[in-house]
Structure formats: structure tokens, C-alpha cells
C-alpha atoms as a PDB file:
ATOM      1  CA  UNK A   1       1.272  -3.289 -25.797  1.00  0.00           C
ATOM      2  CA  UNK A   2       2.298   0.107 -24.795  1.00  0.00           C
ATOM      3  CA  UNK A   3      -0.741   1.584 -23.512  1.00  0.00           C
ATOM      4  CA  UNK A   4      -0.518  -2.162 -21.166  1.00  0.00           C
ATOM      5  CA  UNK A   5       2.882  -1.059 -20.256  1.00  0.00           C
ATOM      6  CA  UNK A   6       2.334   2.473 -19.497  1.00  0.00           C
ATOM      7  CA  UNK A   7      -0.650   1.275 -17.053  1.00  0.00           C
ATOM      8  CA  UNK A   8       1.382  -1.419 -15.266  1.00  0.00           C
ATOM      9  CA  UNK A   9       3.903   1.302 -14.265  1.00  0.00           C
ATOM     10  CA  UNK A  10       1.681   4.229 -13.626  1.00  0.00           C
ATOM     11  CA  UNK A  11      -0.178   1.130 -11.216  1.00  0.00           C
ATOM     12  CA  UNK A  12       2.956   0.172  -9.640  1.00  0.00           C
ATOM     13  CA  UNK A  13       3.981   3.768  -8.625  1.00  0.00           C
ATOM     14  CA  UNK A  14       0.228   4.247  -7.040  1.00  0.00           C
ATOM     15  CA  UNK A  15       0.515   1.330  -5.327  1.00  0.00           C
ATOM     16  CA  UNK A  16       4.396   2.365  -4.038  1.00  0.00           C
ATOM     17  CA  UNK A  17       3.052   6.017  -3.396  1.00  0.00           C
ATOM     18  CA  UNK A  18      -0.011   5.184  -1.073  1.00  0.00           C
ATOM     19  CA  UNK A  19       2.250   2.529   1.226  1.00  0.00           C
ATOM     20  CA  UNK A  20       4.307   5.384   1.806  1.00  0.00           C
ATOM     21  CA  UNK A  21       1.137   7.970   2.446  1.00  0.00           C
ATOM     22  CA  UNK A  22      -0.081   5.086   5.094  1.00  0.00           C
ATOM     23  CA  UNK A  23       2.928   4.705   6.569  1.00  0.00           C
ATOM     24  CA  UNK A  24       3.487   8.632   6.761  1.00  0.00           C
ATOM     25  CA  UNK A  25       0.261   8.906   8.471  1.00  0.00           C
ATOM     26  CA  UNK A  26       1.569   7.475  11.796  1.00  0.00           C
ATOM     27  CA  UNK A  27       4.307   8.748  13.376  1.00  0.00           C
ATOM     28  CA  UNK A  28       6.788   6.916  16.037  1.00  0.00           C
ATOM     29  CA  UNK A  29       6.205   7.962  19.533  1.00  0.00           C
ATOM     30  CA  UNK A  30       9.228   9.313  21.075  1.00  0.00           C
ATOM     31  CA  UNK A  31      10.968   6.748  23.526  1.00  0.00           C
ATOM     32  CA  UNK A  32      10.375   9.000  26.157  1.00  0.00           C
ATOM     33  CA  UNK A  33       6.531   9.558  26.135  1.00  0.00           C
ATOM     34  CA  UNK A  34       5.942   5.575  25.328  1.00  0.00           C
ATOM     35  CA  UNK A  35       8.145   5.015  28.805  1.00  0.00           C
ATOM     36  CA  UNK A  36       5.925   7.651  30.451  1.00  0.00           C
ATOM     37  CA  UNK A  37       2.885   5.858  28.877  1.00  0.00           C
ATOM     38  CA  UNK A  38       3.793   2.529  30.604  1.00  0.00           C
ATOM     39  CA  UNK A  39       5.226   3.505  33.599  1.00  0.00           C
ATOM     40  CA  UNK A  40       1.146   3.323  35.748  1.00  0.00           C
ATOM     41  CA  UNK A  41       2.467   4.215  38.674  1.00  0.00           C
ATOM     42  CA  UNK A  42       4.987   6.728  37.335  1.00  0.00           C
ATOM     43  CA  UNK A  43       8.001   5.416  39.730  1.00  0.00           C
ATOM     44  CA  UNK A  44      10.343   5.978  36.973  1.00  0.00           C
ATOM     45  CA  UNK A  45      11.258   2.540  36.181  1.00  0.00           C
ATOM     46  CA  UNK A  46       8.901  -0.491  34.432  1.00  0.00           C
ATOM     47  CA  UNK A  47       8.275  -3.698  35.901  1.00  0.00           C
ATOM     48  CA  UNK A  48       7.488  -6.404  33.479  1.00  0.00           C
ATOM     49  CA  UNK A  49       3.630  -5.970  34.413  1.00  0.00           C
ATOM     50  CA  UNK A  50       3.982  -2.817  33.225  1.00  0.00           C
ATOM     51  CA  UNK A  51       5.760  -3.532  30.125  1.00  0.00           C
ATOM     52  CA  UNK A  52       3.461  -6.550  29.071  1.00  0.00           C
ATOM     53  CA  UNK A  53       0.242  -4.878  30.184  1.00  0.00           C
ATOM     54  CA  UNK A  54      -2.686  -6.577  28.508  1.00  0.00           C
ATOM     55  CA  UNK A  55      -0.804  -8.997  25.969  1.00  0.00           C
ATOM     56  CA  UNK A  56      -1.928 -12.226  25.636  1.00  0.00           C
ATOM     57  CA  UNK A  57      -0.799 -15.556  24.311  1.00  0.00           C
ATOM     58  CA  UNK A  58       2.267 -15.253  22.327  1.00  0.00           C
ATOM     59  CA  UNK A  59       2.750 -11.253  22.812  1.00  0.00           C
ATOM     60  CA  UNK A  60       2.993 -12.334  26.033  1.00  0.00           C
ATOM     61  CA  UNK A  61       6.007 -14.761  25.808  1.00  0.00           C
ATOM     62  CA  UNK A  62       7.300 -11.983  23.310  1.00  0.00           C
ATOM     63  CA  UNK A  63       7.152  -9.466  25.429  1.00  0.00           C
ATOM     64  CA  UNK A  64       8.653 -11.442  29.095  1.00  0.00           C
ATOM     65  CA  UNK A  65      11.311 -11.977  26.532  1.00  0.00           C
ATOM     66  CA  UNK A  66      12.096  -8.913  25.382  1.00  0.00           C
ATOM     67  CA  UNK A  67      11.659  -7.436  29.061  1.00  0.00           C
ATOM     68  CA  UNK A  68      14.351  -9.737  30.461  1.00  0.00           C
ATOM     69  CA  UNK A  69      16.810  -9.379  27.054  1.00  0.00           C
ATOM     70  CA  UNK A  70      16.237  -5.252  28.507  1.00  0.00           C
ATOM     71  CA  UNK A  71      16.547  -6.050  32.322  1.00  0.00           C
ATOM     72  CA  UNK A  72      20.179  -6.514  32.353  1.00  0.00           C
ATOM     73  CA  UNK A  73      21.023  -6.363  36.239  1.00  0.00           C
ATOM     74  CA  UNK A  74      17.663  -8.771  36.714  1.00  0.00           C
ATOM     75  CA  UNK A  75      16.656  -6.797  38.943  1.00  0.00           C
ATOM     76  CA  UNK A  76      12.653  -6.912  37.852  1.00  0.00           C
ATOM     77  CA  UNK A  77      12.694  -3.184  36.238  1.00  0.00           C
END
């Protein structure tokens, strides 16, 4: 019973130790380089083409949404 009890926990902190080594293993992109990254025409400012690039489907509604909850003047960009 103890041996089962030592393995469940020495399992559990494995499992708990390689989520964090995966999520480690990608870093966040700066704000700044992902706007650079989606501005194509580099204007300085992102049209909702630009923001939803190649989404489909529902990353598409996602994405018009979260473009006009950003776009507060409504202006397009």
C-alpha cells in the first residue's frame, strides 16, 4: 500500500513537472512584434483583414468579434 502510494505521487509530480516543461518551451511573443507580424502592409495600424488573416469558420466570427470589441472609434483599424 505504500510502495502504491509513493508511485501515485512520484506520477502525479511527473505529470505536473512536464506540463510546465511544455508550456516553458514556448514563449509569448511580445505585443509589439505580433502587431508588426500582422500589420502586411506595415501602415502602422490593422484592418480587420489583417487581424483575421486566414481564419476560417468560427475563428473567423471570433476574431471580427474581437477586432470590433478592439476598434473602439469604428473606424475599420
Amino acid at each position: 500500500m505504500r510502495r502504491f502510494a509513493i508511485l501515485t505521487l512520484a506520477f502525479g509530480f511527473l505529470s505536473f513537472a512536464s506540463v510546465g516543461a511544455c508550456s516553458a518551451a514556448q514563449p509569448k511573443k511580445d505585443p509589439d512584434e505580433k502587431f508588426k507580424e500582422l500589420d502586411a502592409n506595415s501602415d502602422g495600424k490593422l484592418s480587420l483583414a489583417e487581424f483575421v488573416g486566414k481564419k476560417k469558420g468560427d475563428n473567423l466570427t471570433k476574431a471580427e468579434e474581437q477586432f470590433k470589441a478592439k476598434d473602439k472609434d469604428s473606424d475599420g483599424f
